[in-house]
N, C-alpha and C. Protein backbone atom coordinates (compact mmCIF):
# COMPACT_ATOMS: atom_id res chain seq x y z
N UNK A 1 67.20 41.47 19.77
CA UNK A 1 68.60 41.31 20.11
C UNK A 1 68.85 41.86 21.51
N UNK A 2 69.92 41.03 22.35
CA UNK A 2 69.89 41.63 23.44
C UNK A 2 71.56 41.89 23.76
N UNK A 3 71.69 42.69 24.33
CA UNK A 3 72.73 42.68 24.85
C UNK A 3 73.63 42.68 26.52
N UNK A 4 74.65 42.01 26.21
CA UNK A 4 74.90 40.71 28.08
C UNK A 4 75.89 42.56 28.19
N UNK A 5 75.31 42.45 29.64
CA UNK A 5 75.84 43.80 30.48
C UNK A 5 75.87 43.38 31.75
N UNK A 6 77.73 43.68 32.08
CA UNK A 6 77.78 42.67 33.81
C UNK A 6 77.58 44.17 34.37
N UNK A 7 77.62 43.74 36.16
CA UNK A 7 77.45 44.33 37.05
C UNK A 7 78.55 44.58 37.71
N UNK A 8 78.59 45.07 38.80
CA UNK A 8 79.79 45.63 39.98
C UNK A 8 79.72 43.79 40.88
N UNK A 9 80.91 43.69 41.43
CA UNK A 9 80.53 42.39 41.97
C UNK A 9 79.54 42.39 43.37
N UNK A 10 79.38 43.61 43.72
CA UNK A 10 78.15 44.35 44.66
C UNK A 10 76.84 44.17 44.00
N UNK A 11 76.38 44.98 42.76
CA UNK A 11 75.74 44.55 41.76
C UNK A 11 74.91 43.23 41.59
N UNK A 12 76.23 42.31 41.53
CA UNK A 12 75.91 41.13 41.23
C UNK A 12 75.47 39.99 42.27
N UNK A 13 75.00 40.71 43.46
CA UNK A 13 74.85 40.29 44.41
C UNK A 13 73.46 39.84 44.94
N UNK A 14 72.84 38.64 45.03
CA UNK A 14 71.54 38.98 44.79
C UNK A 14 71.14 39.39 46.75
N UNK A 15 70.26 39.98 46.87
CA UNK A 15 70.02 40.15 48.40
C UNK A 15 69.06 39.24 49.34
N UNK A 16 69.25 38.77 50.09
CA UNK A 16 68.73 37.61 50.97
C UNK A 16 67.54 38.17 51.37
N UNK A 17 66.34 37.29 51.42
CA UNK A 17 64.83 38.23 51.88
C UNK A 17 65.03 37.38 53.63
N UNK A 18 65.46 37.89 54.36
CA UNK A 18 65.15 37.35 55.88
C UNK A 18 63.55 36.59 56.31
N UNK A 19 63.66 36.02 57.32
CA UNK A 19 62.50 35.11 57.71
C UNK A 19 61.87 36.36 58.14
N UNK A 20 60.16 36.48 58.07
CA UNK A 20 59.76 37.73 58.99
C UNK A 20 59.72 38.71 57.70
N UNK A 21 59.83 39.01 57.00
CA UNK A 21 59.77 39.92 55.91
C UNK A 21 59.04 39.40 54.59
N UNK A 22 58.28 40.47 54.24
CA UNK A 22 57.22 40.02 53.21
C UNK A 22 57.40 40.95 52.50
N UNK A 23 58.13 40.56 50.86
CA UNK A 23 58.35 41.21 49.32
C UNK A 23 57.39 41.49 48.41
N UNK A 24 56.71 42.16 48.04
CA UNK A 24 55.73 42.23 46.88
C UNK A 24 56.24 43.17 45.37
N UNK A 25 56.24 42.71 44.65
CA UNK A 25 56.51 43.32 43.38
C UNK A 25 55.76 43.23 42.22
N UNK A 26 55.24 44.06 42.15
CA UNK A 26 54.17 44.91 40.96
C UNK A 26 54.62 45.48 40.31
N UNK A 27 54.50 45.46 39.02
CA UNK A 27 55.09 46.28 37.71
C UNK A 27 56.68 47.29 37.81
N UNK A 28 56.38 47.88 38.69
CA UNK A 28 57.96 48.59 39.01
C UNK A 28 57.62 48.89 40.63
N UNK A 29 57.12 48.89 41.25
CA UNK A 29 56.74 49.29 42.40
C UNK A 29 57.14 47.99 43.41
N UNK A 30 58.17 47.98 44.63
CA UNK A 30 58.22 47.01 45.18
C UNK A 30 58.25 47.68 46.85
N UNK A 31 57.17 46.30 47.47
CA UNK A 31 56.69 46.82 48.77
C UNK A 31 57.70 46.06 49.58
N UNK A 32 57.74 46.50 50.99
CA UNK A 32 58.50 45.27 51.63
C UNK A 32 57.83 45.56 53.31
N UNK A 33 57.43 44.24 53.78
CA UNK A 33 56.77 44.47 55.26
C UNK A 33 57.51 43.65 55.96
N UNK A 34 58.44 44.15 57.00
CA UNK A 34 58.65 43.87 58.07
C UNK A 34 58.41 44.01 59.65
N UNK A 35 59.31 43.77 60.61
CA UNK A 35 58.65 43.74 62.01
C UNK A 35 59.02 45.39 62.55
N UNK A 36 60.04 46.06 62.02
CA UNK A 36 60.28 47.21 62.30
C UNK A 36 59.29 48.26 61.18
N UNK A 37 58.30 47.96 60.29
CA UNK A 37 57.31 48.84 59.53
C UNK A 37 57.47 48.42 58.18
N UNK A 38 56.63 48.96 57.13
CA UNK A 38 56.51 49.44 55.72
C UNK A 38 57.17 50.11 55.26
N UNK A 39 58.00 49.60 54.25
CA UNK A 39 58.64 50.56 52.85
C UNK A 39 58.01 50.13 51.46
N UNK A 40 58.07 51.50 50.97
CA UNK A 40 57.80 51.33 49.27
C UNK A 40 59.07 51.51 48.82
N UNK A 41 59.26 50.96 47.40
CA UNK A 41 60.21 51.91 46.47
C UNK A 41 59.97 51.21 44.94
N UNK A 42 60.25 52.29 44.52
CA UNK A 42 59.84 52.51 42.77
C UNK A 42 60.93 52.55 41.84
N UNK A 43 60.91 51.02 41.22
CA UNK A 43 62.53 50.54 40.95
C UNK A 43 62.77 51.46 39.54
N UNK A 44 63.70 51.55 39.12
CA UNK A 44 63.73 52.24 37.83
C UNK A 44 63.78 51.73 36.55
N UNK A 45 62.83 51.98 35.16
CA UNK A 45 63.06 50.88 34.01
C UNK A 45 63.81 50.74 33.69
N UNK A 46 65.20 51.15 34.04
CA UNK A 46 66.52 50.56 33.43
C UNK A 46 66.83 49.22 34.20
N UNK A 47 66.44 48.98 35.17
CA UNK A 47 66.91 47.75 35.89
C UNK A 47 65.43 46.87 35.91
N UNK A 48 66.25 45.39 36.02
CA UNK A 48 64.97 43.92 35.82
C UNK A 48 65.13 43.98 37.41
N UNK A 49 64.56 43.87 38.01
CA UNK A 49 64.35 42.88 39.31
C UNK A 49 63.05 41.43 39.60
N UNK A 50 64.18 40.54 40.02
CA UNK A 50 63.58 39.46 40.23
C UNK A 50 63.54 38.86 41.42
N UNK A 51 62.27 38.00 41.62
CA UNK A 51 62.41 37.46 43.16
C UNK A 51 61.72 35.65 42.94
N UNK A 52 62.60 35.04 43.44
CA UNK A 52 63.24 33.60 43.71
C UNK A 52 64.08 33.20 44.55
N UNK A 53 63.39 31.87 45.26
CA UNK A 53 64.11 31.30 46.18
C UNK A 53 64.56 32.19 47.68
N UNK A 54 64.02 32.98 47.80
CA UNK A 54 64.27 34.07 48.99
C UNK A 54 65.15 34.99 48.59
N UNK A 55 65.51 35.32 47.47
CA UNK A 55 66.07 36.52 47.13
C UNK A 55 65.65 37.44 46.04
N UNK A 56 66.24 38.55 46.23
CA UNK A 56 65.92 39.77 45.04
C UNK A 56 67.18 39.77 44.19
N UNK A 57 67.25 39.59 42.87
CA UNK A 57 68.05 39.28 42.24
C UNK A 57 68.07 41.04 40.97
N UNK A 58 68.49 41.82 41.18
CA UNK A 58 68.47 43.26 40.41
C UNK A 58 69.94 42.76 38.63
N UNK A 59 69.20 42.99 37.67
CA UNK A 59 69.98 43.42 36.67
C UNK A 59 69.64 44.19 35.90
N UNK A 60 70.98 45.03 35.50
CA UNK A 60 70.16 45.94 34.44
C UNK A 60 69.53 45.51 33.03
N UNK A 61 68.75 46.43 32.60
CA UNK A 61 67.78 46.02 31.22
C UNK A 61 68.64 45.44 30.33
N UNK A 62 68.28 44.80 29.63
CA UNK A 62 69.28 44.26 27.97
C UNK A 62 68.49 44.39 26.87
N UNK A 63 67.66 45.40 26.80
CA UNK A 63 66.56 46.02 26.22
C UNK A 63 67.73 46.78 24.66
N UNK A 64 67.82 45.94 23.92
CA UNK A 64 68.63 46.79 22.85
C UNK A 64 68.19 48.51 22.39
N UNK A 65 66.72 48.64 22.29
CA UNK A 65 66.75 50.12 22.09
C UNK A 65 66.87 50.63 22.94
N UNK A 66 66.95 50.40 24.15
CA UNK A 66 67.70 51.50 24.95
C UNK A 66 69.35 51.37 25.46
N UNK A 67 69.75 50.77 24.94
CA UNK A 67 71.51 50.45 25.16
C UNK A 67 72.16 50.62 23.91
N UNK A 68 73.14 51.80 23.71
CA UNK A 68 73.23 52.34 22.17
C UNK A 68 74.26 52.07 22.42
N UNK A 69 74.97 53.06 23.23
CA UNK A 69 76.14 53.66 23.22
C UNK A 69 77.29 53.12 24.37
N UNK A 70 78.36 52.65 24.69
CA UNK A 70 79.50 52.57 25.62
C UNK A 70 79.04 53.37 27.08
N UNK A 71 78.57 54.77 26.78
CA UNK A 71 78.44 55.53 28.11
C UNK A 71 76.77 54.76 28.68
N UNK A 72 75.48 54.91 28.46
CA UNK A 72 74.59 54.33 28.15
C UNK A 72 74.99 52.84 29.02
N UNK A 73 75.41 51.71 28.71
CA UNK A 73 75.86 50.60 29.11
C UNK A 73 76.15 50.81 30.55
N UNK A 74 77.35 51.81 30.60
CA UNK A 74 78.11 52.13 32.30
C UNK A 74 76.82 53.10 32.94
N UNK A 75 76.24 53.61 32.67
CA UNK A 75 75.00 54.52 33.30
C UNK A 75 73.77 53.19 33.83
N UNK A 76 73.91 51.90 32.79
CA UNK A 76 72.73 50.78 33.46
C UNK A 76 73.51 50.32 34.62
N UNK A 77 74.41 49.99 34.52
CA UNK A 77 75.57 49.32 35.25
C UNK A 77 75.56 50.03 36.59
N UNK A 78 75.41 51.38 36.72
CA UNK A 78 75.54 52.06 37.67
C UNK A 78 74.10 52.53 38.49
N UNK A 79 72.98 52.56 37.88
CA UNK A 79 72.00 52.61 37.86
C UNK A 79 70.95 50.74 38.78
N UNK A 80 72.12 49.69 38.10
CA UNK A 80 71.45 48.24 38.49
C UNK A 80 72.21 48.47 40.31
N UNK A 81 73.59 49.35 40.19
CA UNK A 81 73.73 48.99 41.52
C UNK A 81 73.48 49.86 42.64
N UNK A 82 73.01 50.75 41.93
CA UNK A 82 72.20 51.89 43.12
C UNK A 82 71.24 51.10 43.53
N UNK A 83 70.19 50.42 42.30
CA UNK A 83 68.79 49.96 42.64
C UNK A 83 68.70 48.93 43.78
N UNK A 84 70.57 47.99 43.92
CA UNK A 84 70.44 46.67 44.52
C UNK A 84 70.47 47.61 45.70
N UNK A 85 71.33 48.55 45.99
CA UNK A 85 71.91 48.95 47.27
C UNK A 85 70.40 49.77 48.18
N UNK A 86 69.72 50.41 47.52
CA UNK A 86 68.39 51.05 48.29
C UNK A 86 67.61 49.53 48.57
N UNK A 87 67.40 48.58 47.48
CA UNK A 87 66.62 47.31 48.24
C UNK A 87 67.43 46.71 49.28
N UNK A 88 68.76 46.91 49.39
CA UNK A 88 68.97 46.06 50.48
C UNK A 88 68.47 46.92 51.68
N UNK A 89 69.04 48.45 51.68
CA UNK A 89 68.85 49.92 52.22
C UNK A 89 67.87 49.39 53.19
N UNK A 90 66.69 48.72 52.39
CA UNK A 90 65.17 48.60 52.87
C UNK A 90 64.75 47.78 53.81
N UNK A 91 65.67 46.26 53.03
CA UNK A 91 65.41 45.15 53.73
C UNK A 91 65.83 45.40 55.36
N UNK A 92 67.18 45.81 55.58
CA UNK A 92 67.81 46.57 56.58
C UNK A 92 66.80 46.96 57.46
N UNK A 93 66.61 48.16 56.94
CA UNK A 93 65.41 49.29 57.75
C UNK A 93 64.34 48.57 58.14
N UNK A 94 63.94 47.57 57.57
CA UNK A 94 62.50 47.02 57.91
C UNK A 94 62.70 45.76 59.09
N UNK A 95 64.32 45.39 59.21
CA UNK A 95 64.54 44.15 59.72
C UNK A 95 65.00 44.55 60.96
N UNK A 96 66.44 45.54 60.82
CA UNK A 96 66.79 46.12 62.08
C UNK A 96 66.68 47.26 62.92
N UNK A 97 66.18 48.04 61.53
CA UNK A 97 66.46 49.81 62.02
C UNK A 97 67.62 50.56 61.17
N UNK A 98 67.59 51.93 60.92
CA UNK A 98 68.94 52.51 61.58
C UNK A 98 68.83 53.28 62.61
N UNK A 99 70.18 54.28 63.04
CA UNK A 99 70.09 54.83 64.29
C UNK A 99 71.25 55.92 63.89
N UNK A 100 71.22 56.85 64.50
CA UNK A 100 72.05 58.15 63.53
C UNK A 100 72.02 58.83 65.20
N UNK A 101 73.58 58.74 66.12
CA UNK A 101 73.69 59.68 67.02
C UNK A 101 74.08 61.20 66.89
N UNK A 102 73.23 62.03 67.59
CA UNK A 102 74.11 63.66 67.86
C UNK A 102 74.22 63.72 69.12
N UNK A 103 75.54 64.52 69.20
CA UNK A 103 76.34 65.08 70.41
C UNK A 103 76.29 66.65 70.63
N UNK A 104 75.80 67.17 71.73
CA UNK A 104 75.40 68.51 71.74
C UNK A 104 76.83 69.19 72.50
N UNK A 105 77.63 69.97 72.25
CA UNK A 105 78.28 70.14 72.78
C UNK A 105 78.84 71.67 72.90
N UNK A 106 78.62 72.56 74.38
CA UNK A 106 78.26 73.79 74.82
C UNK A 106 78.30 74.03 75.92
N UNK A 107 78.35 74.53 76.48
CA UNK A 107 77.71 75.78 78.13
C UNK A 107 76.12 75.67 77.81
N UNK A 108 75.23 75.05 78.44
CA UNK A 108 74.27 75.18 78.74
C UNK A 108 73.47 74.45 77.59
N UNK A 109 73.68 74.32 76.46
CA UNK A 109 73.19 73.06 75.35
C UNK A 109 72.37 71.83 75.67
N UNK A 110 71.58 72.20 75.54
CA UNK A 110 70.41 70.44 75.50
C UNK A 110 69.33 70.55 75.22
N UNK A 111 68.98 69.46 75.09
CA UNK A 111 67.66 68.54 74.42
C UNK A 111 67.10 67.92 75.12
N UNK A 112 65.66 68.23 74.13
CA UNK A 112 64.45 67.18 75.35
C UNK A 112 63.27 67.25 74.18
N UNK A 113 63.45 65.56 74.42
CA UNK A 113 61.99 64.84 73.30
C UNK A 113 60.76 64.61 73.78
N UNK A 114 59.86 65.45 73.16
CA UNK A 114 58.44 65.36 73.95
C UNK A 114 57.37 65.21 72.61
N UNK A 115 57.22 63.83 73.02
CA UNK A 115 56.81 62.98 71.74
C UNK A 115 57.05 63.01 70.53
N UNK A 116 56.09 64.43 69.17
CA UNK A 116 57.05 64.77 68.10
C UNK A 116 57.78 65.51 68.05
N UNK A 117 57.99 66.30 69.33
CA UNK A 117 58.75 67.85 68.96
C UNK A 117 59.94 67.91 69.59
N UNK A 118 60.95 68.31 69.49
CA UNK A 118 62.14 68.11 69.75
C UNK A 118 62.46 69.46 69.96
N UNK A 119 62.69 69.83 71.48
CA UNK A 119 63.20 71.28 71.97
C UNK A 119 64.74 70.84 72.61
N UNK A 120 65.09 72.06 71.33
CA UNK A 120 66.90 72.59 71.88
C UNK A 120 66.73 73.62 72.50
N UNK A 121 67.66 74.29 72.95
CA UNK A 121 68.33 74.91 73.80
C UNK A 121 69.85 75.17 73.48
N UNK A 122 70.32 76.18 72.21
CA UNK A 122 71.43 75.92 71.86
C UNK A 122 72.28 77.03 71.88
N UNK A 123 71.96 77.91 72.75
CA UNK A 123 72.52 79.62 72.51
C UNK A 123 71.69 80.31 72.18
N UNK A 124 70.98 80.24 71.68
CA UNK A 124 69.84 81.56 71.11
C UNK A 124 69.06 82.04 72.01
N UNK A 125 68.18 83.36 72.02
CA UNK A 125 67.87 83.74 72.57
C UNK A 125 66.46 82.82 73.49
N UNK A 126 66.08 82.37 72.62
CA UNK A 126 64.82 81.15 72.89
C UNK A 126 65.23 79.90 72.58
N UNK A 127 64.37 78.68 73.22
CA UNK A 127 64.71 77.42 72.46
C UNK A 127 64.28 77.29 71.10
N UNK A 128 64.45 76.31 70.33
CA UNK A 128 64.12 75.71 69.52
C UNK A 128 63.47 74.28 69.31
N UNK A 129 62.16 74.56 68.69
CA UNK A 129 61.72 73.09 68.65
C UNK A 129 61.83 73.00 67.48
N UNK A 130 62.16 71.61 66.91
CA UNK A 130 62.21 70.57 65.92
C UNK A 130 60.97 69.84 65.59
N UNK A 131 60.11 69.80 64.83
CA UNK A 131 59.21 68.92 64.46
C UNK A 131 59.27 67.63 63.51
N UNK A 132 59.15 66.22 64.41
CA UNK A 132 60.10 65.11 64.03
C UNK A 132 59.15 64.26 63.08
N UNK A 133 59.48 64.21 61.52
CA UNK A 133 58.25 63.75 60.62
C UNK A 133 57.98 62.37 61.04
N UNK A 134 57.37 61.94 60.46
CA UNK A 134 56.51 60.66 60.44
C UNK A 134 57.17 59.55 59.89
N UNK A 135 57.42 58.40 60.72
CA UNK A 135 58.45 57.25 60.23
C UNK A 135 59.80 57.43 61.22
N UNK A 136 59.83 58.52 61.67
CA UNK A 136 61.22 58.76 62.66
C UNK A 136 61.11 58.65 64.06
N UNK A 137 62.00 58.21 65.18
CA UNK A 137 61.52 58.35 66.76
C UNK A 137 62.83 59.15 67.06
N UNK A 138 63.05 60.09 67.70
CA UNK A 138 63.94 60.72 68.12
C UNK A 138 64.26 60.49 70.12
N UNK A 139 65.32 59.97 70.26
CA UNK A 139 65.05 59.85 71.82
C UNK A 139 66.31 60.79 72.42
N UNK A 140 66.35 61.63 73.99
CA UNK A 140 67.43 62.04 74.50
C UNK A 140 67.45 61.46 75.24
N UNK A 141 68.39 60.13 75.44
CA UNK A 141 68.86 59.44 77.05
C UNK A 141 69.47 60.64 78.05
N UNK A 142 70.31 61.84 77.79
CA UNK A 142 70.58 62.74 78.21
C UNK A 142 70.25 63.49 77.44
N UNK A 143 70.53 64.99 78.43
CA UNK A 143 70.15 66.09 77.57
C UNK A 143 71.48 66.86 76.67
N UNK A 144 72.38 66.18 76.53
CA UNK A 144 73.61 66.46 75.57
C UNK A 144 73.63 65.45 74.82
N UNK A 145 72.40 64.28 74.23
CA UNK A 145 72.35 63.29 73.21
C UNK A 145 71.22 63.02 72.73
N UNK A 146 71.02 63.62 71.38
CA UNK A 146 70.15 63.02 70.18
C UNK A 146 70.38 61.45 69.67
N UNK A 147 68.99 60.46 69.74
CA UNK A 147 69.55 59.42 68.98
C UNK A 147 68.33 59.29 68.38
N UNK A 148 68.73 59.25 66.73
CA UNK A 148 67.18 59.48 65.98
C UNK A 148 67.40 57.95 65.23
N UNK A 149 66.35 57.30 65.42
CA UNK A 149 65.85 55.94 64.68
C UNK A 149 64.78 55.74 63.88
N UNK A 150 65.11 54.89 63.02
CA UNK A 150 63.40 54.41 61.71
C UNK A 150 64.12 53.46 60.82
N UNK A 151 63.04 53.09 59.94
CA UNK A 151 63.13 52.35 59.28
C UNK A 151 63.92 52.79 57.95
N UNK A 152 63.99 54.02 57.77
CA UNK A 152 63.90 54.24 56.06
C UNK A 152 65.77 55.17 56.79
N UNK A 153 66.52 54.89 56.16
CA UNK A 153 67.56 55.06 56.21
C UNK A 153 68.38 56.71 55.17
N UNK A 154 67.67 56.97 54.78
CA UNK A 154 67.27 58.39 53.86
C UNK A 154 66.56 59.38 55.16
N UNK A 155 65.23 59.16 55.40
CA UNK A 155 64.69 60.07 56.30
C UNK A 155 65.85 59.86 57.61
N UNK A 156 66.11 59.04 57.93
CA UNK A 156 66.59 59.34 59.01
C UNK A 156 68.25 59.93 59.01
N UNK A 157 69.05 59.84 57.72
CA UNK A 157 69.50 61.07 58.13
C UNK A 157 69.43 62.38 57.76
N UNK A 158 68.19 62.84 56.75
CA UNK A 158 67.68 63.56 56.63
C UNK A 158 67.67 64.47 57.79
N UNK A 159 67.00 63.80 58.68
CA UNK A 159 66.68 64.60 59.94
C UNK A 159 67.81 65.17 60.85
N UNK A 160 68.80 63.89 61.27
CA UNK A 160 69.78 64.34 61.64
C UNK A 160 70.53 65.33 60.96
N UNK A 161 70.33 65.33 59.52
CA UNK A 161 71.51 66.48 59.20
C UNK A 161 70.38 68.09 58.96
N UNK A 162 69.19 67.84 59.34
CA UNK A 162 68.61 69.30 59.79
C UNK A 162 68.43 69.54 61.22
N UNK A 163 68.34 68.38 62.08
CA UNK A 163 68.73 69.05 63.17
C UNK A 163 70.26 69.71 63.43
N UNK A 164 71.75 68.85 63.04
CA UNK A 164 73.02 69.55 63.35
C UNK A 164 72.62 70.90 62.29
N UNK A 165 71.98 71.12 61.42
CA UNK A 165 72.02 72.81 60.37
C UNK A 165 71.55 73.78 61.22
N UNK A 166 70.92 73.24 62.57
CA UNK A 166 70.65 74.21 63.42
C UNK A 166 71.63 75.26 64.23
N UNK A 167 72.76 74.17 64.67
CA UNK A 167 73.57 75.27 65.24
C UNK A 167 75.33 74.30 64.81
N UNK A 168 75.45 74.05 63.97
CA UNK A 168 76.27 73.84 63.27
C UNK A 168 77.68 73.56 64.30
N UNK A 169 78.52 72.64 64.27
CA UNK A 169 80.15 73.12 65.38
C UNK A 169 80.41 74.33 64.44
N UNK A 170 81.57 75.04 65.12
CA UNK A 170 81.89 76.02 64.77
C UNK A 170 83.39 75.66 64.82
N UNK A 171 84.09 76.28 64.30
CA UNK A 171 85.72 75.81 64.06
C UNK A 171 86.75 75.96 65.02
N UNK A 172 85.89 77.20 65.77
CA UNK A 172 87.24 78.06 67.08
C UNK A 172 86.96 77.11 68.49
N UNK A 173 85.97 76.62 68.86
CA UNK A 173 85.90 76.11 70.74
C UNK A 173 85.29 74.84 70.33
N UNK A 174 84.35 74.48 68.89
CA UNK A 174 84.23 73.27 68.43
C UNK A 174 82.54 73.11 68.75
N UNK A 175 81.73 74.34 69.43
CA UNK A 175 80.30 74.39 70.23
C UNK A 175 79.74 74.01 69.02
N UNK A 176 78.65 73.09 69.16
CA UNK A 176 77.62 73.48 68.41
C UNK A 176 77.18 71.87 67.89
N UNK A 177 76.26 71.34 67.03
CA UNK A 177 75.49 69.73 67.27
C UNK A 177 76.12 69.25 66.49
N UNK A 178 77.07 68.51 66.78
CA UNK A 178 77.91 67.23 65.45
C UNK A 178 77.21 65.59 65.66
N UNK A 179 77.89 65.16 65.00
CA UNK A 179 77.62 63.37 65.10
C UNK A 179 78.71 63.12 65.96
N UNK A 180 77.83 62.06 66.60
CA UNK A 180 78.93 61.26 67.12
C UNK A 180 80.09 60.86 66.89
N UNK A 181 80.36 60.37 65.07
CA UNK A 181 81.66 59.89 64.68
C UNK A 181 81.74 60.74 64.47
N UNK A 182 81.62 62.08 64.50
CA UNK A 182 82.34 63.33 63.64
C UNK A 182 84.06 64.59 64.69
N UNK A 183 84.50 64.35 63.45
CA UNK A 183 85.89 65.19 64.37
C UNK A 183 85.66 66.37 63.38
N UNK A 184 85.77 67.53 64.94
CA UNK A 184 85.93 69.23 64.04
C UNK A 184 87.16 69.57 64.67
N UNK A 185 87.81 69.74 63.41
CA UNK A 185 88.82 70.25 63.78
C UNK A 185 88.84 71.69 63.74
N UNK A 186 89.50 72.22 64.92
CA UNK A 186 89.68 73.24 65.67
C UNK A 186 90.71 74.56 65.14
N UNK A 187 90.75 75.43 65.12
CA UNK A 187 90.96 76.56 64.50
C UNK A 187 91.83 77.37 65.85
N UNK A 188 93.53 77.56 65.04
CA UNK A 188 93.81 78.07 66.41
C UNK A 188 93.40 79.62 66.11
N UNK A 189 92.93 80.35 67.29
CA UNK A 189 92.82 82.13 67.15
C UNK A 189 93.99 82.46 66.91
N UNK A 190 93.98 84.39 67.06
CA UNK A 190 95.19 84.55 66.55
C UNK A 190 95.42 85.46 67.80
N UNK A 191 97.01 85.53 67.58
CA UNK A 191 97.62 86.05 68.60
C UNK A 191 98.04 87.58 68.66
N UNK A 192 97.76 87.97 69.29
CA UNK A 192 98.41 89.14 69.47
C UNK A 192 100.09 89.62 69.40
């Protein structure tokens, strides 16, 4: 017996495999090779994924022993549309990139990328180097701008959000490594 369980209309979306990109799917394990690199990812047994006609088509299981209960049902449901959203995540990463800017902003603050290592300069008594993992390119067009790029859209802002843990904005003058889209709002002192 099976039981029919819809999706989010996101969900229900099947994802387009672009020209230039090559899908492989093995038991739960699905590869994907494009012109920007290699991704894996390891789909979860609650969700079917299928591939036809140039697309990846994700639904969740209708596996009756494992669909008991009302909550159970909304947990596949939620679970089929995480799974669609990291494959598209992928297709993305492998087709275009992402790209995650920081803004250094200080008296004397900057950066400089020398191949993997990434030396700040952020107030402290010494610089700081960053060691930039594998799958990531970090570039400074200036030395008041981080722009970190890759394929895998997880690591890369991974990174960005341990490089800004370095010297964090601060609330009172606003110093310290934010994102680009990011607003800190400012803290008035107090007065005498």
């Amino acid at each position: 017996m099976s039981v029919a369980i819809s999706t989010s209309r996101i969900g229900r979306k099947p994802v387009t495999i672009p020209s230039g990109v090559e899908v492989k799917l093995k038991d739960l394990h699905l590869t994907v090779k494009g012109p920007k690199g290699n991704l894996a990812f390891t789909v979860h047994p609650f969700v079917n994924v299928t591939i036809e006609n140039n697309e990846i088509k994700v639904h969740p299981s209708t596996d009756s022993d494992h669909v008991i209960t009302g909550t159970s049902i909304r947990l596949y449901r939620s679970i089929a549309g995480t799974v669609r959203a990291n494959i598209y995540n992928i297709i993305q990463g492998v087709t275009h990139g992402f790209e995650r800017k920081l803004l250094l902003v200080g008296v004397g603050y900057k950066a400089q990328a020398k191949g993997k290592i990434l030396s700040l300069s952020l107030g402290f008594s010494h610089p700081t180097d960053f060691k930039v993992p594998e799958g990531v390119v970090v570039e400074t067009p200036t030395p008041t701008e981080i722009i970190i790029k890759g394929a895998n859209k997880e690591l890369v802002g991974l990174v960005a959000a341990k490089i800004r843990s370095i010297r964090s904005p601060e609330p009172y003058k606003g110093k310290g490594v934010r994102y680009s889209d990011e607003i800190v709002e400012i803290k008035e002192t107090k007065k005498k």
